[in-house]
PDB file of N, CA and C in Angstrom:
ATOM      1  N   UNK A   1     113.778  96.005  67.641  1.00  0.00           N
ATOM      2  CA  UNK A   1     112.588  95.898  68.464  1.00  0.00           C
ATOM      3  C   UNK A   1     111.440  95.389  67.602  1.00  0.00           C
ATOM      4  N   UNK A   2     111.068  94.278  68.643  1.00  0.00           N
ATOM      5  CA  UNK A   2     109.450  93.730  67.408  1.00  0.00           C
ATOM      6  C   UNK A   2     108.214  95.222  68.115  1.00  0.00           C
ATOM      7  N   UNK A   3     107.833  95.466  66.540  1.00  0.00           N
ATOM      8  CA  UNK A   3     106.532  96.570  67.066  1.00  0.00           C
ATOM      9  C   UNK A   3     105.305  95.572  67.573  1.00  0.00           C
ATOM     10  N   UNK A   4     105.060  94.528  67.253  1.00  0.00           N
ATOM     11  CA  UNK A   4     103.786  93.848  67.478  1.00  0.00           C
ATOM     12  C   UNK A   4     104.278  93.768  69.354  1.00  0.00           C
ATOM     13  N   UNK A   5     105.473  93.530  70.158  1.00  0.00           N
ATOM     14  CA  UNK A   5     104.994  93.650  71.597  1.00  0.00           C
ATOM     15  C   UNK A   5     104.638  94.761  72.104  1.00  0.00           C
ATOM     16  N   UNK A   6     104.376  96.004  71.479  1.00  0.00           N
ATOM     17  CA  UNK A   6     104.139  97.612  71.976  1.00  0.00           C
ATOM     18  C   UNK A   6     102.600  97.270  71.436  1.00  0.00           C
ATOM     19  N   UNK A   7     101.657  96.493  72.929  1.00  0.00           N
ATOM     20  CA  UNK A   7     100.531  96.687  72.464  1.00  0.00           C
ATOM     21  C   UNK A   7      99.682  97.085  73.433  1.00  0.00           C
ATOM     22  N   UNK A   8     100.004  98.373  74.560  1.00  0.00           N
ATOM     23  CA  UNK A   8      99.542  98.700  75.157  1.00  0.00           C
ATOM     24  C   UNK A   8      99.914 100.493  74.964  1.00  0.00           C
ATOM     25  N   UNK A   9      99.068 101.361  75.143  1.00  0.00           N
ATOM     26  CA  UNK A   9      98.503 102.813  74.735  1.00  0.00           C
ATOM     27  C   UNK A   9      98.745 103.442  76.183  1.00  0.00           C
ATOM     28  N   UNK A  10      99.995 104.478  76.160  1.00  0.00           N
ATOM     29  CA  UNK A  10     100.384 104.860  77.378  1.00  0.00           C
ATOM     30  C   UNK A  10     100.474 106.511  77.345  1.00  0.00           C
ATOM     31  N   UNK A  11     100.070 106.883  78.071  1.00  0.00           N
ATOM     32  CA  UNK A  11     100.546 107.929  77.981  1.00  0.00           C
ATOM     33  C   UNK A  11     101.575 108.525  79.159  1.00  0.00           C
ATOM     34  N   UNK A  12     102.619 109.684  78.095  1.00  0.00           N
ATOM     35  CA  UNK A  12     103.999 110.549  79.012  1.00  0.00           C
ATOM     36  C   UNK A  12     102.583 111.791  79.682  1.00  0.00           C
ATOM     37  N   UNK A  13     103.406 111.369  81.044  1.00  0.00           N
ATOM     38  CA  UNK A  13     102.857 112.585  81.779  1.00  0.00           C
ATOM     39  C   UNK A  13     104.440 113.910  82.221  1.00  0.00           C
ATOM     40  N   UNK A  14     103.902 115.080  82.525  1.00  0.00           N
ATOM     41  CA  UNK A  14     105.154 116.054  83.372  1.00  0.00           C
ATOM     42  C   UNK A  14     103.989 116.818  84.108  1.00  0.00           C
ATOM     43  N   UNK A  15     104.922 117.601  84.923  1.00  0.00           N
ATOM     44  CA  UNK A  15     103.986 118.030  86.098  1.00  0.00           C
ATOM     45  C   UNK A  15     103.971 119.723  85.026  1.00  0.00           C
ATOM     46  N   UNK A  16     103.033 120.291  85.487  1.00  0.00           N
ATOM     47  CA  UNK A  16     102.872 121.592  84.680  1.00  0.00           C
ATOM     48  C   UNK A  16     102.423 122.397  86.092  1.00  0.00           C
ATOM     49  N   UNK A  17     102.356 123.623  86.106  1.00  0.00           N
ATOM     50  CA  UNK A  17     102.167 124.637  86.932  1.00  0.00           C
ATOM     51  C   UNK A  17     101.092 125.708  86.533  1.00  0.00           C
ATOM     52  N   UNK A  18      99.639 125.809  86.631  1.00  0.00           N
ATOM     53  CA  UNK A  18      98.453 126.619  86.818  1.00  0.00           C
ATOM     54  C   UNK A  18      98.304 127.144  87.803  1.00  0.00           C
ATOM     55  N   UNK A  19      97.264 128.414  87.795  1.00  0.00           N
ATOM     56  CA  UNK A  19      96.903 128.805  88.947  1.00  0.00           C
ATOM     57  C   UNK A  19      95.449 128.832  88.811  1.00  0.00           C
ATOM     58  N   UNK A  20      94.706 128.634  90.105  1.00  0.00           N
ATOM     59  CA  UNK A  20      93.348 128.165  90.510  1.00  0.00           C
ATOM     60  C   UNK A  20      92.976 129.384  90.865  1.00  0.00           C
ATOM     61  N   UNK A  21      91.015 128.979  90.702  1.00  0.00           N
ATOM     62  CA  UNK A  21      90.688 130.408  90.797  1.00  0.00           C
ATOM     63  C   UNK A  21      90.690 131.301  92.073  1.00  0.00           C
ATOM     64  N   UNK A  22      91.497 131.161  92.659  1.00  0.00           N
ATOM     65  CA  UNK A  22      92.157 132.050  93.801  1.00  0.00           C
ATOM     66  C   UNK A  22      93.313 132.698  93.898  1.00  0.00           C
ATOM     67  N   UNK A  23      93.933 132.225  92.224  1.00  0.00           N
ATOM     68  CA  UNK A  23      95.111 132.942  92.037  1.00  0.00           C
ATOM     69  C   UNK A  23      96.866 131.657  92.708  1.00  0.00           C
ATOM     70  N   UNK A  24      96.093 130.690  93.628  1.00  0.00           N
ATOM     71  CA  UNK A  24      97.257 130.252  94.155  1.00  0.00           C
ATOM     72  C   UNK A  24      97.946 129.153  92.696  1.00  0.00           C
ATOM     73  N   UNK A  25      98.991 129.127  92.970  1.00  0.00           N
ATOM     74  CA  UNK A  25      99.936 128.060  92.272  1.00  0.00           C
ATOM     75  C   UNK A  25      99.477 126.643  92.576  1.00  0.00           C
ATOM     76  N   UNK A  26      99.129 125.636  91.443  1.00  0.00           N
ATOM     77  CA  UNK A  26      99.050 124.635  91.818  1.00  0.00           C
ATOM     78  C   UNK A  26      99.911 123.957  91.021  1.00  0.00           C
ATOM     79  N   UNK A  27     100.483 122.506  91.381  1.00  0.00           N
ATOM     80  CA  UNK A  27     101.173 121.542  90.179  1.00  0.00           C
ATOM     81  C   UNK A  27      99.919 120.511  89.481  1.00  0.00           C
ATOM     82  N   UNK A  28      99.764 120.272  88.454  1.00  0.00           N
ATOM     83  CA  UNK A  28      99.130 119.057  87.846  1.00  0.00           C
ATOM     84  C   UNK A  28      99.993 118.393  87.146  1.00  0.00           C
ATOM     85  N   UNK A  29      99.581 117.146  86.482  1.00  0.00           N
ATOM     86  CA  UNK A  29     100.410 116.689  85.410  1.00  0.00           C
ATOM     87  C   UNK A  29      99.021 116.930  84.322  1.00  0.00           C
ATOM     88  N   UNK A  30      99.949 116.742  83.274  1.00  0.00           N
ATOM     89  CA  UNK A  30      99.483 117.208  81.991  1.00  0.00           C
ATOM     90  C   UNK A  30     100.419 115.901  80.938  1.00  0.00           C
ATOM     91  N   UNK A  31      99.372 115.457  79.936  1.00  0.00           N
ATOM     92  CA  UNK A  31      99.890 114.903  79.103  1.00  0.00           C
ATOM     93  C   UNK A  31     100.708 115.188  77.730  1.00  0.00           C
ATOM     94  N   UNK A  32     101.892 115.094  77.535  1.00  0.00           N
ATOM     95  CA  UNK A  32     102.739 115.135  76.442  1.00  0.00           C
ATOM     96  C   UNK A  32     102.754 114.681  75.281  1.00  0.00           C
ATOM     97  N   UNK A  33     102.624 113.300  75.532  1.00  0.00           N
ATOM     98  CA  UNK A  33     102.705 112.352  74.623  1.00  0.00           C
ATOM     99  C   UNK A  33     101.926 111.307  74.550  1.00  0.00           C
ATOM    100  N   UNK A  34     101.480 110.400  73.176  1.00  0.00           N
ATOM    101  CA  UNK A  34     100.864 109.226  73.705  1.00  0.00           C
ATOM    102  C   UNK A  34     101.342 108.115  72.790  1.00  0.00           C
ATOM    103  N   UNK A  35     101.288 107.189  73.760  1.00  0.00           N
ATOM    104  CA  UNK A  35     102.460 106.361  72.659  1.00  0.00           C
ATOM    105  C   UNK A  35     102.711 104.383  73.063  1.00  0.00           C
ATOM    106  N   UNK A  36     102.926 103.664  72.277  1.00  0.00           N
ATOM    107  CA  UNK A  36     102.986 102.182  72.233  1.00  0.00           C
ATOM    108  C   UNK A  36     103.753 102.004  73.723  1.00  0.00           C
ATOM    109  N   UNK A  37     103.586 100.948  74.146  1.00  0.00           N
ATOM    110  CA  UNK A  37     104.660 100.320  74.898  1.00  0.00           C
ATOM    111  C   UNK A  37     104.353  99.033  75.694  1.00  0.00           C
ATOM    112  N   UNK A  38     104.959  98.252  75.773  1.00  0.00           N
ATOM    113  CA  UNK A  38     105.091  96.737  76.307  1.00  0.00           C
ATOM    114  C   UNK A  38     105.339  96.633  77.838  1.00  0.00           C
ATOM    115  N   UNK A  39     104.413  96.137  78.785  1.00  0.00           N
ATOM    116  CA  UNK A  39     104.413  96.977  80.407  1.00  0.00           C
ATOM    117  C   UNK A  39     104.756  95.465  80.766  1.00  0.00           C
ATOM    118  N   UNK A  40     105.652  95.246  81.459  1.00  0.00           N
ATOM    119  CA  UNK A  40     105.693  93.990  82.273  1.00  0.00           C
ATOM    120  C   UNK A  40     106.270  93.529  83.728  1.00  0.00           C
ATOM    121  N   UNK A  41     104.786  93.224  84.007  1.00  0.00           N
ATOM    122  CA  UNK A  41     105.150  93.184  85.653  1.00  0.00           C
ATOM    123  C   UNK A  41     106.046  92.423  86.301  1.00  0.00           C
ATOM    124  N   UNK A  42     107.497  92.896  87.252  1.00  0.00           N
ATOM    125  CA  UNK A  42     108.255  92.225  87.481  1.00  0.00           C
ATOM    126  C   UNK A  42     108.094  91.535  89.009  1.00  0.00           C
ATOM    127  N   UNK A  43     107.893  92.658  90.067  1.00  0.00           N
ATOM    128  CA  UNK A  43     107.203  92.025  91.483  1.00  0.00           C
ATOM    129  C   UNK A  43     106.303  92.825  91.884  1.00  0.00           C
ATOM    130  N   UNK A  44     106.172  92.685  93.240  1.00  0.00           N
ATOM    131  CA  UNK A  44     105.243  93.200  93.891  1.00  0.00           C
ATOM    132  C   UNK A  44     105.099  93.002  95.715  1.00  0.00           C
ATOM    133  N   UNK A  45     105.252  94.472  96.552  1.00  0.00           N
ATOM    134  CA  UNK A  45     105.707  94.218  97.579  1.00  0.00           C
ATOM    135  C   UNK A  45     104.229  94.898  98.156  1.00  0.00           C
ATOM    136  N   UNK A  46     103.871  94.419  99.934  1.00  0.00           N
ATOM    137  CA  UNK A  46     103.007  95.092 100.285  1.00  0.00           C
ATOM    138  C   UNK A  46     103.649  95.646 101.885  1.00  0.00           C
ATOM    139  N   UNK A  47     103.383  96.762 102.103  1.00  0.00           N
ATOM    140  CA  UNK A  47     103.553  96.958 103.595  1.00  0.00           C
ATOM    141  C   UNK A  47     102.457  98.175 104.275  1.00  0.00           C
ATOM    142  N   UNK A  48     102.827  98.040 105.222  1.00  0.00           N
ATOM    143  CA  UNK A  48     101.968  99.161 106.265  1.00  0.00           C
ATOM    144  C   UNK A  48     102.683 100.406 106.390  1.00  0.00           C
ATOM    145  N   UNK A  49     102.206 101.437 105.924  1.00  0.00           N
ATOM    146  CA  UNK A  49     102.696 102.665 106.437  1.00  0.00           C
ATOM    147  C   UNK A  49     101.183 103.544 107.332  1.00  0.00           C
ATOM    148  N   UNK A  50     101.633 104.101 108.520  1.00  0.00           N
ATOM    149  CA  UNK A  50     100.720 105.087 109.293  1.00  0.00           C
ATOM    150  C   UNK A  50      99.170 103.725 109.049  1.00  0.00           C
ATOM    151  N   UNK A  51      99.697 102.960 109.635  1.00  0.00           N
ATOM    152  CA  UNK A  51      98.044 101.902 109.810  1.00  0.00           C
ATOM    153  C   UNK A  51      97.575 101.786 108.302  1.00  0.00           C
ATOM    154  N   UNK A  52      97.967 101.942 107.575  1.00  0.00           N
ATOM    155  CA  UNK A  52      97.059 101.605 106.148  1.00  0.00           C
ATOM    156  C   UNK A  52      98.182 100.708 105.438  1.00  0.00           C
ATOM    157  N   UNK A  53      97.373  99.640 104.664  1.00  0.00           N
ATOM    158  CA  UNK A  53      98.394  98.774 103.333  1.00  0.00           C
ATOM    159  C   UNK A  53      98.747  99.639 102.224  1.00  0.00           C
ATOM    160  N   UNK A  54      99.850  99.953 101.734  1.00  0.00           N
ATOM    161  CA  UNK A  54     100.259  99.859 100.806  1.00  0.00           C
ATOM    162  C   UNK A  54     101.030  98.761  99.888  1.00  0.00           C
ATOM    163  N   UNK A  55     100.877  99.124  98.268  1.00  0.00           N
ATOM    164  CA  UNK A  55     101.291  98.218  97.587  1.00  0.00           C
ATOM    165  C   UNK A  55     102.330  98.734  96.474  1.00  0.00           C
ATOM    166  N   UNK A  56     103.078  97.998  96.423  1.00  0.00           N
ATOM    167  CA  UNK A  56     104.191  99.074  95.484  1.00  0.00           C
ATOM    168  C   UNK A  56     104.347  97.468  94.449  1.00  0.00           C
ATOM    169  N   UNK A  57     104.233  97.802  92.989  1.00  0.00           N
ATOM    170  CA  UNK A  57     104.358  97.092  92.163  1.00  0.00           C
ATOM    171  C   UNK A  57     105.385  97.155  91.295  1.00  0.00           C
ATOM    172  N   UNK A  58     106.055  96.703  90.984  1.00  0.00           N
ATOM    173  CA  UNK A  58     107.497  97.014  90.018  1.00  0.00           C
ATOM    174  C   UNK A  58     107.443  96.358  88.698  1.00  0.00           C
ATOM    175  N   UNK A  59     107.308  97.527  87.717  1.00  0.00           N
ATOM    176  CA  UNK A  59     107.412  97.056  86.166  1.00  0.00           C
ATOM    177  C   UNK A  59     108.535  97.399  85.392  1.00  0.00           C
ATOM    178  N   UNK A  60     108.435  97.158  84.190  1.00  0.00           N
ATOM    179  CA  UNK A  60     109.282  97.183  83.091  1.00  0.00           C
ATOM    180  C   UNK A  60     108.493  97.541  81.978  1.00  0.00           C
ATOM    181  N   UNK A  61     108.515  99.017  81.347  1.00  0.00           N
ATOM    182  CA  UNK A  61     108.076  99.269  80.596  1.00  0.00           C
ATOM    183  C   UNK A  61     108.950  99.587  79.233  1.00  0.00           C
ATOM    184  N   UNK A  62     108.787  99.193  78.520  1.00  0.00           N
ATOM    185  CA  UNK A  62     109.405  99.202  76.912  1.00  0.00           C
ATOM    186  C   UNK A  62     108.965 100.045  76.006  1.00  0.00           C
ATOM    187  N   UNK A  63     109.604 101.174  75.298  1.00  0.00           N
ATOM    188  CA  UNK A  63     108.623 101.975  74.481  1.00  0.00           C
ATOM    189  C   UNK A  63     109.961 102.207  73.124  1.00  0.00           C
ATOM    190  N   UNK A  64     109.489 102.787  72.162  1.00  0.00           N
ATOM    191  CA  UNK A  64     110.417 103.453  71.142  1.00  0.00           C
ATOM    192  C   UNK A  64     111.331 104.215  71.773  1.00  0.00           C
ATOM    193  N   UNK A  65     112.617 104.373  71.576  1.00  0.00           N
ATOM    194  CA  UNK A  65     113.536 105.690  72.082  1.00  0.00           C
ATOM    195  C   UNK A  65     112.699 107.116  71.882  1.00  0.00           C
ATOM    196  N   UNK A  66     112.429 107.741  73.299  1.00  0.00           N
ATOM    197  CA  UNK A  66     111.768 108.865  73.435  1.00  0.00           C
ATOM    198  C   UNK A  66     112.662 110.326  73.311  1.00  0.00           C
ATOM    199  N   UNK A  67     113.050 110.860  72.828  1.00  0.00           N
ATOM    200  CA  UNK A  67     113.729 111.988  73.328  1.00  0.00           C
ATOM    201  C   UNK A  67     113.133 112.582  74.595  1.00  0.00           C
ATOM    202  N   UNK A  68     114.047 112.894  75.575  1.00  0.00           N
ATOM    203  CA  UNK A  68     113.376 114.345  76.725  1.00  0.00           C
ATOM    204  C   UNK A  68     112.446 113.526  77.860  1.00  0.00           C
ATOM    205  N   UNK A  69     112.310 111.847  77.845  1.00  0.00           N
ATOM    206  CA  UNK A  69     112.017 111.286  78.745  1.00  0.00           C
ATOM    207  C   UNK A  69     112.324 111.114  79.901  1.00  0.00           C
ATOM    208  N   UNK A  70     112.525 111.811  80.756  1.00  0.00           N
ATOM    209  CA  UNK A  70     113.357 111.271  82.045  1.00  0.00           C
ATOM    210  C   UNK A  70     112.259 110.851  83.729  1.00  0.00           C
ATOM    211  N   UNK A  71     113.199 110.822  84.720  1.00  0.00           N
ATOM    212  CA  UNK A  71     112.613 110.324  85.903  1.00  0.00           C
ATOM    213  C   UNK A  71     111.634 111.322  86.407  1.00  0.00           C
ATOM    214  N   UNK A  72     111.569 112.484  86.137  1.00  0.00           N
ATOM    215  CA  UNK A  72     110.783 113.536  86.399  1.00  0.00           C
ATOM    216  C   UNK A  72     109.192 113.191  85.707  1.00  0.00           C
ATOM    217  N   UNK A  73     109.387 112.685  84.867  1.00  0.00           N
ATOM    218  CA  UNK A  73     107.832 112.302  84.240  1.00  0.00           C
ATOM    219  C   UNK A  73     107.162 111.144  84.771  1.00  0.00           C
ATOM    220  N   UNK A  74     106.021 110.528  84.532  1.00  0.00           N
ATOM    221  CA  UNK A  74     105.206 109.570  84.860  1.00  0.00           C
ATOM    222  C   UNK A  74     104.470 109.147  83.826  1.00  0.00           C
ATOM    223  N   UNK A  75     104.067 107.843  83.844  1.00  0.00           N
ATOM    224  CA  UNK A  75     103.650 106.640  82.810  1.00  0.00           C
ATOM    225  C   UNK A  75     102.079 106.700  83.325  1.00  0.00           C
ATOM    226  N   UNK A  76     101.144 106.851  82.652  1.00  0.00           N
ATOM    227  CA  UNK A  76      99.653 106.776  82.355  1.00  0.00           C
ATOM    228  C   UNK A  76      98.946 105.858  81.820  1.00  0.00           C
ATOM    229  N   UNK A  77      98.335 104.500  82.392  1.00  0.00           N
ATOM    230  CA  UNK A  77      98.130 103.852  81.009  1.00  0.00           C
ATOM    231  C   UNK A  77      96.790 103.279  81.942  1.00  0.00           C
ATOM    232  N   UNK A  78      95.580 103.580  81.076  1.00  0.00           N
ATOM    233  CA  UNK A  78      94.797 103.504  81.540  1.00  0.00           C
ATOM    234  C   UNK A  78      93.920 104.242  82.812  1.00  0.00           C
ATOM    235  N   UNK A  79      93.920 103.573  83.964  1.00  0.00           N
ATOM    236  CA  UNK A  79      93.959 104.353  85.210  1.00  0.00           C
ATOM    237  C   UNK A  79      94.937 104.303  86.354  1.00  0.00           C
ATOM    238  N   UNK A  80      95.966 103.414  85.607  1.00  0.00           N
ATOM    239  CA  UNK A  80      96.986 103.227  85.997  1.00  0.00           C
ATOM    240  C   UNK A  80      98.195 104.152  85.795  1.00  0.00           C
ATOM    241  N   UNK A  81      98.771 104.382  87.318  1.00  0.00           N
ATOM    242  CA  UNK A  81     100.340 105.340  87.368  1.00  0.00           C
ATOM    243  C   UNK A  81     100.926 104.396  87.928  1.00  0.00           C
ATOM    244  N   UNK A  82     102.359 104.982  86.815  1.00  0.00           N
ATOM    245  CA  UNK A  82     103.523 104.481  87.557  1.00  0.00           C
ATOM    246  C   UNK A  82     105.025 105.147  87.342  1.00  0.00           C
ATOM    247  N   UNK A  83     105.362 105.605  88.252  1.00  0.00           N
ATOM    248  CA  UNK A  83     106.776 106.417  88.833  1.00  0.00           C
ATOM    249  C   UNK A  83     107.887 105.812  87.650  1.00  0.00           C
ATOM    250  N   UNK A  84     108.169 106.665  87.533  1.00  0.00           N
ATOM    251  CA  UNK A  84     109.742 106.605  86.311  1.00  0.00           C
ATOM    252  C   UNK A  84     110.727 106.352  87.523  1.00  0.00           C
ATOM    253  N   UNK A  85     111.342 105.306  87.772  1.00  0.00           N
ATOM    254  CA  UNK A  85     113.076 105.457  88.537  1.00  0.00           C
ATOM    255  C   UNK A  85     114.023 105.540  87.673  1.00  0.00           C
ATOM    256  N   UNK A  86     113.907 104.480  86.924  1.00  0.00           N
ATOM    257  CA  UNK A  86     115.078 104.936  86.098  1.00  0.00           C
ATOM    258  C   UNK A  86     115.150 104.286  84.340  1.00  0.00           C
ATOM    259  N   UNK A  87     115.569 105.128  83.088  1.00  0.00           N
ATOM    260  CA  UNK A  87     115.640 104.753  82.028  1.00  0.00           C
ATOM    261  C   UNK A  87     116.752 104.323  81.449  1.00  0.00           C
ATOM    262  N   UNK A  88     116.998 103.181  80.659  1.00  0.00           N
ATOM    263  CA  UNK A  88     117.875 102.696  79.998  1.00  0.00           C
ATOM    264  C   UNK A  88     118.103 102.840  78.417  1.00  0.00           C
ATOM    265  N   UNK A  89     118.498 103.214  77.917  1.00  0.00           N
ATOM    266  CA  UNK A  89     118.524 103.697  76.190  1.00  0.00           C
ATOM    267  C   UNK A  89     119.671 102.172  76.296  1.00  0.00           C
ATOM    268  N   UNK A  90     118.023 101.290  75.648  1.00  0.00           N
ATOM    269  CA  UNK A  90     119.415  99.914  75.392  1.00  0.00           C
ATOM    270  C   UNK A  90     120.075  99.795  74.553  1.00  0.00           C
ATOM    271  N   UNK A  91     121.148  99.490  74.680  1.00  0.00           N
ATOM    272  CA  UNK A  91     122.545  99.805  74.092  1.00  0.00           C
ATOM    273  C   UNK A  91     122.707 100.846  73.057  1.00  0.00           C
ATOM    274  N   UNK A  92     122.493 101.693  74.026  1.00  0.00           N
ATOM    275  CA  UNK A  92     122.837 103.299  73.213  1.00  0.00           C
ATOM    276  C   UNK A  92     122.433 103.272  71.917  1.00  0.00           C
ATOM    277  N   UNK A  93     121.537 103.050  71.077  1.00  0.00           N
ATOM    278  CA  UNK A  93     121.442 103.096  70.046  1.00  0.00           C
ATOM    279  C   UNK A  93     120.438 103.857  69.232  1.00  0.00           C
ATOM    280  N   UNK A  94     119.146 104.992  70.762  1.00  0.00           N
ATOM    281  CA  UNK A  94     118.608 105.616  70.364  1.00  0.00           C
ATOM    282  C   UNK A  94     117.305 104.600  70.013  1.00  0.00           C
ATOM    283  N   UNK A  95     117.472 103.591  69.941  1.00  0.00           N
ATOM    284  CA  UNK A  95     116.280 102.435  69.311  1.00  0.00           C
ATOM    285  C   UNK A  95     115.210 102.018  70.297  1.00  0.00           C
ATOM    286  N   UNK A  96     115.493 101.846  71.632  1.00  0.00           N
ATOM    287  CA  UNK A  96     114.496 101.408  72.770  1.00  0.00           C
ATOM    288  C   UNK A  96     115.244 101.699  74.046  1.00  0.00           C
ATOM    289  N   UNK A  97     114.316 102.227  74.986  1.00  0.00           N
ATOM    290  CA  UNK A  97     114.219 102.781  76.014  1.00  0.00           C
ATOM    291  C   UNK A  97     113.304 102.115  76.822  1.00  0.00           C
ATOM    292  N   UNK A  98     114.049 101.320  78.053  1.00  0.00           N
ATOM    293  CA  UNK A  98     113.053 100.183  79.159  1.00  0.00           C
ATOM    294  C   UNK A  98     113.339 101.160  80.402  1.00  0.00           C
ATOM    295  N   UNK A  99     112.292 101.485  81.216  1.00  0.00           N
ATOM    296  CA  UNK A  99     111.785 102.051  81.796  1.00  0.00           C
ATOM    297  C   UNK A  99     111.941 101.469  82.924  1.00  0.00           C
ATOM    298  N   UNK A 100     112.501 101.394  84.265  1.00  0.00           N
ATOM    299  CA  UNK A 100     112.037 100.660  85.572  1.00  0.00           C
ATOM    300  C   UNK A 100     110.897 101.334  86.172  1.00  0.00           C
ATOM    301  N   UNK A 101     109.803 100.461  86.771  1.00  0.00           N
ATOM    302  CA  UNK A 101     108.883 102.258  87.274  1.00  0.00           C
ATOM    303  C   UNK A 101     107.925 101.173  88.267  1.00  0.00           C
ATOM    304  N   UNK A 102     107.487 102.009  89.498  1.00  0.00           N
ATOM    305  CA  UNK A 102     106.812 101.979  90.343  1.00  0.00           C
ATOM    306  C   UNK A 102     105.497 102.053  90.249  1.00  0.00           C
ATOM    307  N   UNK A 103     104.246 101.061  90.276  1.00  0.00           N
ATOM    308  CA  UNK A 103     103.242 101.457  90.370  1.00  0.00           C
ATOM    309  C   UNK A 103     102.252 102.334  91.663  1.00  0.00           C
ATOM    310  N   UNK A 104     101.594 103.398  90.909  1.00  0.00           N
ATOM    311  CA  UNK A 104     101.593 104.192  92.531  1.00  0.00           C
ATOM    312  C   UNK A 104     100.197 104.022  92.583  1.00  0.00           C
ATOM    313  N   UNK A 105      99.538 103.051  93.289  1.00  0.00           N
ATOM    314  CA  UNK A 105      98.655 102.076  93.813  1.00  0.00           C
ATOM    315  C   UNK A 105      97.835 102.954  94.321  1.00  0.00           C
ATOM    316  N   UNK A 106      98.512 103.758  95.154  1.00  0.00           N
ATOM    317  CA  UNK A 106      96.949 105.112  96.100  1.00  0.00           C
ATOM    318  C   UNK A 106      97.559 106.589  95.358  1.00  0.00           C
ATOM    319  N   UNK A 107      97.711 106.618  93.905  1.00  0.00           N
ATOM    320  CA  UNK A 107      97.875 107.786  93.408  1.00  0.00           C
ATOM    321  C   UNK A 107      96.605 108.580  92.812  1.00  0.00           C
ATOM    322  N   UNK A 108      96.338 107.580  92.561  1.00  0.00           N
ATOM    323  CA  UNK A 108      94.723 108.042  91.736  1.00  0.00           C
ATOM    324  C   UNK A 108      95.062 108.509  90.199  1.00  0.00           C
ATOM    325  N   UNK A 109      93.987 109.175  89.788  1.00  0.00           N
ATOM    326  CA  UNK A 109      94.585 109.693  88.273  1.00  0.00           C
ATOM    327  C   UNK A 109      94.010 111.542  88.643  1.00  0.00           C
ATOM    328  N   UNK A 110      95.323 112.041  88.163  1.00  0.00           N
ATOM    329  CA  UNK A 110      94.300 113.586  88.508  1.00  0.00           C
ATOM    330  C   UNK A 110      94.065 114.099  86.950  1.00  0.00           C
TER     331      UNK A 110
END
């Protein structure tokens, strides 16, 4: 892997579990990690759900082999989210891990 294309500052999100001051359970995400990676946009679809546009963007994100990364987490980069579907450890070698992932357009950042 060339390090000079990991030139974007991302951060691993997981969802964590607090309780608010009412005592109830809430989920947040919380940051793990922060770390290089090469984001590249592959398409981009738009449709209508319940009268409003949505936009779903599809990338390819590239980072160092992460241990403990999986689809359960989410990609942070900037004010930008985007959904983990699925990770590839290319060619098993522990060396780089490309990411397929969803940009989530009306997620906001919490």
């Amino acid at each position: 892997m060339r390090a000079g294309r990991l030139r974007q500052r991302i951060e691993l999100q997981m969802t964590s579990q607090t309780r608010n001051a009412w005592g109830d359970v809430v989920e947040a995400w919380a940051t793990y990690d922060t770390i290089w990676a090469h984001i590249k946009p592959l398409s981009g679809t738009e449709r209508r759900a319940a009268q409003q546009p949505q936009a779903d963007v599809t990338h390819e994100i590239t980072i160092r082999y992460h241990k403990g990364v999986s689809p359960t987490h989410r990609v942070l980069y900037k004010t930008r989210v985007f959904a983990i579907n699925s990770i590839i450890n290319r060619d098993e070698r522990n060396k780089e891990m490309v990411m397929s992932c969803t940009e989530q357009v009306d997620a906001g950042v919490i």
